[in-house]
C-alpha atoms as a PDB file:
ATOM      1  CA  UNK A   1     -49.787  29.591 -11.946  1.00  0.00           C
ATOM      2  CA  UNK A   2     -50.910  33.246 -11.691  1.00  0.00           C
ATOM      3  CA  UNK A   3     -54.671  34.107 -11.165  1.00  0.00           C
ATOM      4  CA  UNK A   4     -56.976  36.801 -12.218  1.00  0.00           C
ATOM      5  CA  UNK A   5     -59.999  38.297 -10.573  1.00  0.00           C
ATOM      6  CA  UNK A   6     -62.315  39.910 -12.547  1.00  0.00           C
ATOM      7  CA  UNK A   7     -65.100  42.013 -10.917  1.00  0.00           C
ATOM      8  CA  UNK A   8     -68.217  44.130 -12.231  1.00  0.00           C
ATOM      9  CA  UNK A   9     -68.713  42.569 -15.273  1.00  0.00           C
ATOM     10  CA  UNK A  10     -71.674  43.259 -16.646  1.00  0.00           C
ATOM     11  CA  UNK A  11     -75.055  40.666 -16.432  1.00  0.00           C
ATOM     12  CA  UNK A  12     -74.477  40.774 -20.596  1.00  0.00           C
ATOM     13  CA  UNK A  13     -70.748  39.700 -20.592  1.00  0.00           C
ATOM     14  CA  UNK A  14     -71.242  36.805 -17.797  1.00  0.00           C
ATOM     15  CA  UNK A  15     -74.425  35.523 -19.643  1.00  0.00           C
ATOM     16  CA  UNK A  16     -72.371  35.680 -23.070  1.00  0.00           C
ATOM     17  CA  UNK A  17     -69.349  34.288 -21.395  1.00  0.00           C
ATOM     18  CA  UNK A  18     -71.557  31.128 -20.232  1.00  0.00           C
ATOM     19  CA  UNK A  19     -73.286  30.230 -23.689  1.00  0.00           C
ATOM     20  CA  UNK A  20     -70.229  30.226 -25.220  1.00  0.00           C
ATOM     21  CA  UNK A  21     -68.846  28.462 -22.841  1.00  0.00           C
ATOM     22  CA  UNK A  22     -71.507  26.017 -23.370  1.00  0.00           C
ATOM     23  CA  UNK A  23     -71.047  26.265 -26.933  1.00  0.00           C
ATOM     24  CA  UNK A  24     -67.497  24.698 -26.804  1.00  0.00           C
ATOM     25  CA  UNK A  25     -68.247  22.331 -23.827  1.00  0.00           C
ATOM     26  CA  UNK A  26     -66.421  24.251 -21.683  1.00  0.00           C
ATOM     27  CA  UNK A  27     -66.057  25.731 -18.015  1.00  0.00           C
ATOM     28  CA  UNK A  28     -66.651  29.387 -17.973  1.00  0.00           C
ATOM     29  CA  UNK A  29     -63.159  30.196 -16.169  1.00  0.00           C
ATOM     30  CA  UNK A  30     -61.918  27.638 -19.423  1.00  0.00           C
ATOM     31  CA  UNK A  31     -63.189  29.790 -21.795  1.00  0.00           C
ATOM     32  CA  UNK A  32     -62.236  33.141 -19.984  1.00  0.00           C
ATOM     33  CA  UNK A  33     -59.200  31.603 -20.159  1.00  0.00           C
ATOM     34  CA  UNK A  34     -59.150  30.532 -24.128  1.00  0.00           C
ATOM     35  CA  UNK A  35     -60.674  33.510 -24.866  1.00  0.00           C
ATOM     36  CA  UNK A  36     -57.623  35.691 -22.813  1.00  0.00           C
ATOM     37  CA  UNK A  37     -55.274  33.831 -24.536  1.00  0.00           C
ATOM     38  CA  UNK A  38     -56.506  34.052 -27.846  1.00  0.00           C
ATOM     39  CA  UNK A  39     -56.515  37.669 -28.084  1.00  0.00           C
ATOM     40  CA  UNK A  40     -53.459  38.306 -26.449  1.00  0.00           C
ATOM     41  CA  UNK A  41     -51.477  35.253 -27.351  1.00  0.00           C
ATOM     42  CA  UNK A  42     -52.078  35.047 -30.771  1.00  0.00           C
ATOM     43  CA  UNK A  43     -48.733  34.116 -32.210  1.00  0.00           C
ATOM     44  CA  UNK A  44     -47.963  31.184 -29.652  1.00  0.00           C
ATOM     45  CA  UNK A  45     -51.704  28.910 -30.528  1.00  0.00           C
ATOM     46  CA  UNK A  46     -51.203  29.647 -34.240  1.00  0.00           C
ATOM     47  CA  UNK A  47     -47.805  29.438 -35.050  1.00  0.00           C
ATOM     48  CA  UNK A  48     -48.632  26.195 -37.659  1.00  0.00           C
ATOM     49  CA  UNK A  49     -50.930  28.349 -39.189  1.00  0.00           C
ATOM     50  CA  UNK A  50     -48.713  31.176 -39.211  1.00  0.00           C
ATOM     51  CA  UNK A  51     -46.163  28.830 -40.848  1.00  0.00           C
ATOM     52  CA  UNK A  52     -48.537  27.795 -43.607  1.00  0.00           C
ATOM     53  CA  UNK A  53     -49.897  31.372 -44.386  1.00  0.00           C
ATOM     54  CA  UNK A  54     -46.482  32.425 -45.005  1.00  0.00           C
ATOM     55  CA  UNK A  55     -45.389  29.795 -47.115  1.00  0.00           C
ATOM     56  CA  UNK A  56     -48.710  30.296 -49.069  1.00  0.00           C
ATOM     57  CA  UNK A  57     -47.533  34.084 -49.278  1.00  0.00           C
ATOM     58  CA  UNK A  58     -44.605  33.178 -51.176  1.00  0.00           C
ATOM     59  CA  UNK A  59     -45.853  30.766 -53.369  1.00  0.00           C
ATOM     60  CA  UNK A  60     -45.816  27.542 -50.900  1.00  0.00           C
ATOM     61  CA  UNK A  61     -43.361  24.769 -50.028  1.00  0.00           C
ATOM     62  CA  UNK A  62     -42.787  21.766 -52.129  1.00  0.00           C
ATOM     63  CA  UNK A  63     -42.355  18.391 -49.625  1.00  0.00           C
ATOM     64  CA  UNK A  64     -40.446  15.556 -51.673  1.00  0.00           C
ATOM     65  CA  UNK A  65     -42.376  12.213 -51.040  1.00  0.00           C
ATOM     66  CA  UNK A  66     -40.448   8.773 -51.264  1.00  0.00           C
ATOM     67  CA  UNK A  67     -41.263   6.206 -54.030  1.00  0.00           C
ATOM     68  CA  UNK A  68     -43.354   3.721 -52.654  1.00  0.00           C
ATOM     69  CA  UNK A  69     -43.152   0.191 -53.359  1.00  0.00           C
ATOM     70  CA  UNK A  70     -44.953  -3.003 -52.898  1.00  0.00           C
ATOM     71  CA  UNK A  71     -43.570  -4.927 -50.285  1.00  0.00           C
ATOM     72  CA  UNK A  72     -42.187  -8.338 -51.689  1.00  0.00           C
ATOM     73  CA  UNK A  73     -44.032 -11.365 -50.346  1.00  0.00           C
ATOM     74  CA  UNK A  74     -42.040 -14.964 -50.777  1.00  0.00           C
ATOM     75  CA  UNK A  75     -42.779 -17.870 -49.906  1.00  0.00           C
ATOM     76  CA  UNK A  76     -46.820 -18.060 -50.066  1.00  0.00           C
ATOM     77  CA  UNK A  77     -48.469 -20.673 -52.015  1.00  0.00           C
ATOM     78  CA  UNK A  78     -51.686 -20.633 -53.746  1.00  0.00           C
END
């Protein structure tokens, strides 16, 4: 897997970078990570919710669910 060095970030991006990290119980190279990912990989983390919105936008899905039915119990006596 690739790697990335990032140099002269500021004091106020590495302290912000570790209380979020923090935040979300996280290594900071984690959430440098997450956070690379989320902004430029948006379509691949949300595709469910890309699914859903859309099917919201035209007027959502209808899922048919099965008839249940009690199970049939023989042979107990009371």
């Amino acid at each position: 897997m690739p790697s990335l060095l990032v140099r002269d970030i500021s004091d106020e991006a590495k302290r912000a970078l570790a209380i979020r990290a923090a935040e979300h119980g996280r290594s900071q190279v984690a959430e440098a990570r997450s956070i690379l990912e989320e902004v430029l990989l948006p379509h691949q983390q949300n595709w469910l919710l890309g699914i859903y919105q859309e099917a919201q936008s035209v007027g959502g899905m209808d899922i048919p669910l099965s008839e249940r039915h009690s199970p049939r119990v023989t042979g107990i006596e009371l």
